[in-house]
C-alpha atoms as a PDB file:
ATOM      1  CA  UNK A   1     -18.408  24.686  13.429  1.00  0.00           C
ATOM      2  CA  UNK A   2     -16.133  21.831  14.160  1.00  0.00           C
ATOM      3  CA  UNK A   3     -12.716  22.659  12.965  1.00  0.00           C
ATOM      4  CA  UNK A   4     -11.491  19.459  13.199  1.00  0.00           C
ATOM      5  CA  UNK A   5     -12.336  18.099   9.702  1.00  0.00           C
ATOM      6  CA  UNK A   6     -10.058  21.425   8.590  1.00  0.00           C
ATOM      7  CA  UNK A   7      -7.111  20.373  10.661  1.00  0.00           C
ATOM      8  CA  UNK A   8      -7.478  16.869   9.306  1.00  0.00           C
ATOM      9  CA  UNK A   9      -7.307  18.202   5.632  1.00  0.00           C
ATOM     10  CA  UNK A  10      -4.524  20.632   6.559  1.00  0.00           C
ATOM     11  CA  UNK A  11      -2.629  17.935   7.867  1.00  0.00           C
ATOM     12  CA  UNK A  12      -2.231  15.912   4.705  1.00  0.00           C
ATOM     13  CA  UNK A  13      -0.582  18.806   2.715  1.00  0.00           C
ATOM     14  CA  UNK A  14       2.881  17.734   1.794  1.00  0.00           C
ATOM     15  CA  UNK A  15       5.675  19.849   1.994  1.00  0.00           C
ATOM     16  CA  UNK A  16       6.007  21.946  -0.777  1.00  0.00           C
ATOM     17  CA  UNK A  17       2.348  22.630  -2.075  1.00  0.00           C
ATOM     18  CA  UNK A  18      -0.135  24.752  -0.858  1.00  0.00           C
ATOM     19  CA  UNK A  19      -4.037  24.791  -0.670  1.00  0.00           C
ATOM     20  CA  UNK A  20      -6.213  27.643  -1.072  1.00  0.00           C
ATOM     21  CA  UNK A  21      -9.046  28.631   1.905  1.00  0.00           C
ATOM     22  CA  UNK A  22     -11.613  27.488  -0.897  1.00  0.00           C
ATOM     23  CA  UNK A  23      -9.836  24.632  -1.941  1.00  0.00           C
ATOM     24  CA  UNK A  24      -9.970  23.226   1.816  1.00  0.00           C
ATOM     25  CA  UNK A  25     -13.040  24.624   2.544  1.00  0.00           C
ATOM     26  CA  UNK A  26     -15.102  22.499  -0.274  1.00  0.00           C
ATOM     27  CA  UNK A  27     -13.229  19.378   0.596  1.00  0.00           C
ATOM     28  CA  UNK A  28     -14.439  19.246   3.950  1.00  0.00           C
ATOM     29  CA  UNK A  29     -17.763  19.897   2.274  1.00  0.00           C
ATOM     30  CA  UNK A  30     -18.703  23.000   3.971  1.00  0.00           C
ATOM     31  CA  UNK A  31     -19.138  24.557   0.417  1.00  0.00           C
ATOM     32  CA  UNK A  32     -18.169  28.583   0.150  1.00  0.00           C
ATOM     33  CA  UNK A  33     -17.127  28.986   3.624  1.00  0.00           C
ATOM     34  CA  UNK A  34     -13.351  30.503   2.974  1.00  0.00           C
ATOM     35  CA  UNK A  35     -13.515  32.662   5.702  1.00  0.00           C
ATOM     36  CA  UNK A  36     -14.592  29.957   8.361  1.00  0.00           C
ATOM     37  CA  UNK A  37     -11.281  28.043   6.813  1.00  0.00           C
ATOM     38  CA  UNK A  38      -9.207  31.465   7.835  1.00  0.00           C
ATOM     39  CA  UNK A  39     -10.302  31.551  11.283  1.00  0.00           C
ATOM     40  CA  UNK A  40      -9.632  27.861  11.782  1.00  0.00           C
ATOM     41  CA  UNK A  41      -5.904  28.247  10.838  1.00  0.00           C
ATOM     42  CA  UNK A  42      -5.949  31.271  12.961  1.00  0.00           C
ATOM     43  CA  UNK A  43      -6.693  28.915  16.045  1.00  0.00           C
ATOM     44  CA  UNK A  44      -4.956  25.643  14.863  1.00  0.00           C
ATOM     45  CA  UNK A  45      -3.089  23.756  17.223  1.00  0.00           C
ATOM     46  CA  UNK A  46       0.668  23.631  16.641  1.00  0.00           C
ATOM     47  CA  UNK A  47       0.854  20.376  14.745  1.00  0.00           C
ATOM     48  CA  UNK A  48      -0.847  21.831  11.977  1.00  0.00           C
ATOM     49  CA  UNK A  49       1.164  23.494   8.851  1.00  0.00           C
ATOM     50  CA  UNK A  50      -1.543  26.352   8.558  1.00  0.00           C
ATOM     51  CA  UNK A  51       1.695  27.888   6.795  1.00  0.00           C
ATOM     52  CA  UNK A  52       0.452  25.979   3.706  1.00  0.00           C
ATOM     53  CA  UNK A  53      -3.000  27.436   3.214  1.00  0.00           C
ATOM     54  CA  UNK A  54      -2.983  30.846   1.098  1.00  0.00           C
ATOM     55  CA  UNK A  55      -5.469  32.830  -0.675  1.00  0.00           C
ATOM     56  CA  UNK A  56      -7.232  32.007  -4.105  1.00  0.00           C
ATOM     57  CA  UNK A  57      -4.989  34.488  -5.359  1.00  0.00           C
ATOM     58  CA  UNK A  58      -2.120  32.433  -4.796  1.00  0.00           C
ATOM     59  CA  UNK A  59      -1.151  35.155  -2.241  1.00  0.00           C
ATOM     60  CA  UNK A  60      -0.285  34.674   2.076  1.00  0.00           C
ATOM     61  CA  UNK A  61      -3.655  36.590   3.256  1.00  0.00           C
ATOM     62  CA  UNK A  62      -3.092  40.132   5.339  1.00  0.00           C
ATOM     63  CA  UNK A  63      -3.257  40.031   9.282  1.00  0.00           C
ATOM     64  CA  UNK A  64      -2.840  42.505  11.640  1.00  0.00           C
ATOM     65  CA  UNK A  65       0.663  41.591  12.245  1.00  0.00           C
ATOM     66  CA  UNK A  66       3.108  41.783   9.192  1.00  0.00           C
ATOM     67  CA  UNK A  67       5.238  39.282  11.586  1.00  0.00           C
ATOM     68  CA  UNK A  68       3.057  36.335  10.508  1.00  0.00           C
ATOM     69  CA  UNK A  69       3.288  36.923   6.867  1.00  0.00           C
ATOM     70  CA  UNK A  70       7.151  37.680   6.614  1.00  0.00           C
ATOM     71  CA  UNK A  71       6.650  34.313   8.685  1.00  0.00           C
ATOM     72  CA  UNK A  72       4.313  31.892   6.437  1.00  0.00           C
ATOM     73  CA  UNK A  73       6.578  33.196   3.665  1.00  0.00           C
ATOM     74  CA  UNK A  74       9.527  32.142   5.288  1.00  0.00           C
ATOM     75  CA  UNK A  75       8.311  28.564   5.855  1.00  0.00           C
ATOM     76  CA  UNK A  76       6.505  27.982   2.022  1.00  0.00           C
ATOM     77  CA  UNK A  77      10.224  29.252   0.766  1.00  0.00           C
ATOM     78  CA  UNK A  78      12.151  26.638   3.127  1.00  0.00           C
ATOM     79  CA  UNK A  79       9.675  23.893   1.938  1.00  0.00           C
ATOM     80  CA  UNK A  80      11.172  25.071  -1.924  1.00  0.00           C
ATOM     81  CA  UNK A  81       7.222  26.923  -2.541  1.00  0.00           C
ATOM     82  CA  UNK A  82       8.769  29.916  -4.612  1.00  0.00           C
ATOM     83  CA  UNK A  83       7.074  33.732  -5.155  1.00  0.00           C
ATOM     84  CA  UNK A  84       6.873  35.560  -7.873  1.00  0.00           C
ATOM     85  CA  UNK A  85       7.879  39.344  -8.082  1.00  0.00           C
ATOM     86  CA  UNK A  86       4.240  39.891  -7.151  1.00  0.00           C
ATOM     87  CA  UNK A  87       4.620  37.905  -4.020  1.00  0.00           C
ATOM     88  CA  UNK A  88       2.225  35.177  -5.324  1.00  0.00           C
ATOM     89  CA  UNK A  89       2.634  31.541  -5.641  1.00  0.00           C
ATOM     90  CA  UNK A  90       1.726  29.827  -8.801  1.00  0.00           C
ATOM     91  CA  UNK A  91      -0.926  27.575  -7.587  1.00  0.00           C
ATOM     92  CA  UNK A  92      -1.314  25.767 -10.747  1.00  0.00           C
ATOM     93  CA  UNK A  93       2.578  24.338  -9.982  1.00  0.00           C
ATOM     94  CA  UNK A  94       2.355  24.380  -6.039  1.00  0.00           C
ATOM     95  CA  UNK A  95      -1.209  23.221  -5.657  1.00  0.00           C
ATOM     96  CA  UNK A  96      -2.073  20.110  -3.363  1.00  0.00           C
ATOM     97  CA  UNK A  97      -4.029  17.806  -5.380  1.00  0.00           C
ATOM     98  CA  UNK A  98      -6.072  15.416  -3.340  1.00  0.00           C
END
């Protein structure tokens, strides 16, 4: 799959708001394809804020490396995206409409 449709979307996400892996994944038309969505942010090229993509759950998705998500929180939190003491982001305020 070309990732480059993802990177486009990705791209346009202000600071601030967030976008689930579904939420991207339909509006580059590739219908249910979440997953594919995950493993494009895990190879994005540096210019991309793959920071801003989280889980339908409103949660930063588990890697092998608890660095990254101490590290996508980090940057939502600096952009004023705020947690709640479940460590989830209320999508329905942070959401990226397009």
């Amino acid at each position: 799959m070309d990732y480059k449709i993802i990177y486009e979307l990705v791209r346009q996400i202000p600071r601030g708001r967030v976008a689930t892996y579904g939420q991207i994944a339909r509006l580059a038309r590739w219908g249910r394809r979440a997953r594919h969505v995950g493993w494009a942010m895990h190879a994005c090229p540096d210019d991309v804020p793959w920071h801003r993509v989280i889980n339908s759950k409103g949660e930063i998705s588990r890697r092998a490396s608890s660095d990254h998500h101490e590290l996508q929180r980090l940057l939502l939190e600096a952009e004023g995206v705020r947690f709640d003491h479940r460590s989830r982001v209320d999508l329905e305020r942070f959401s990226w409409e397009r």
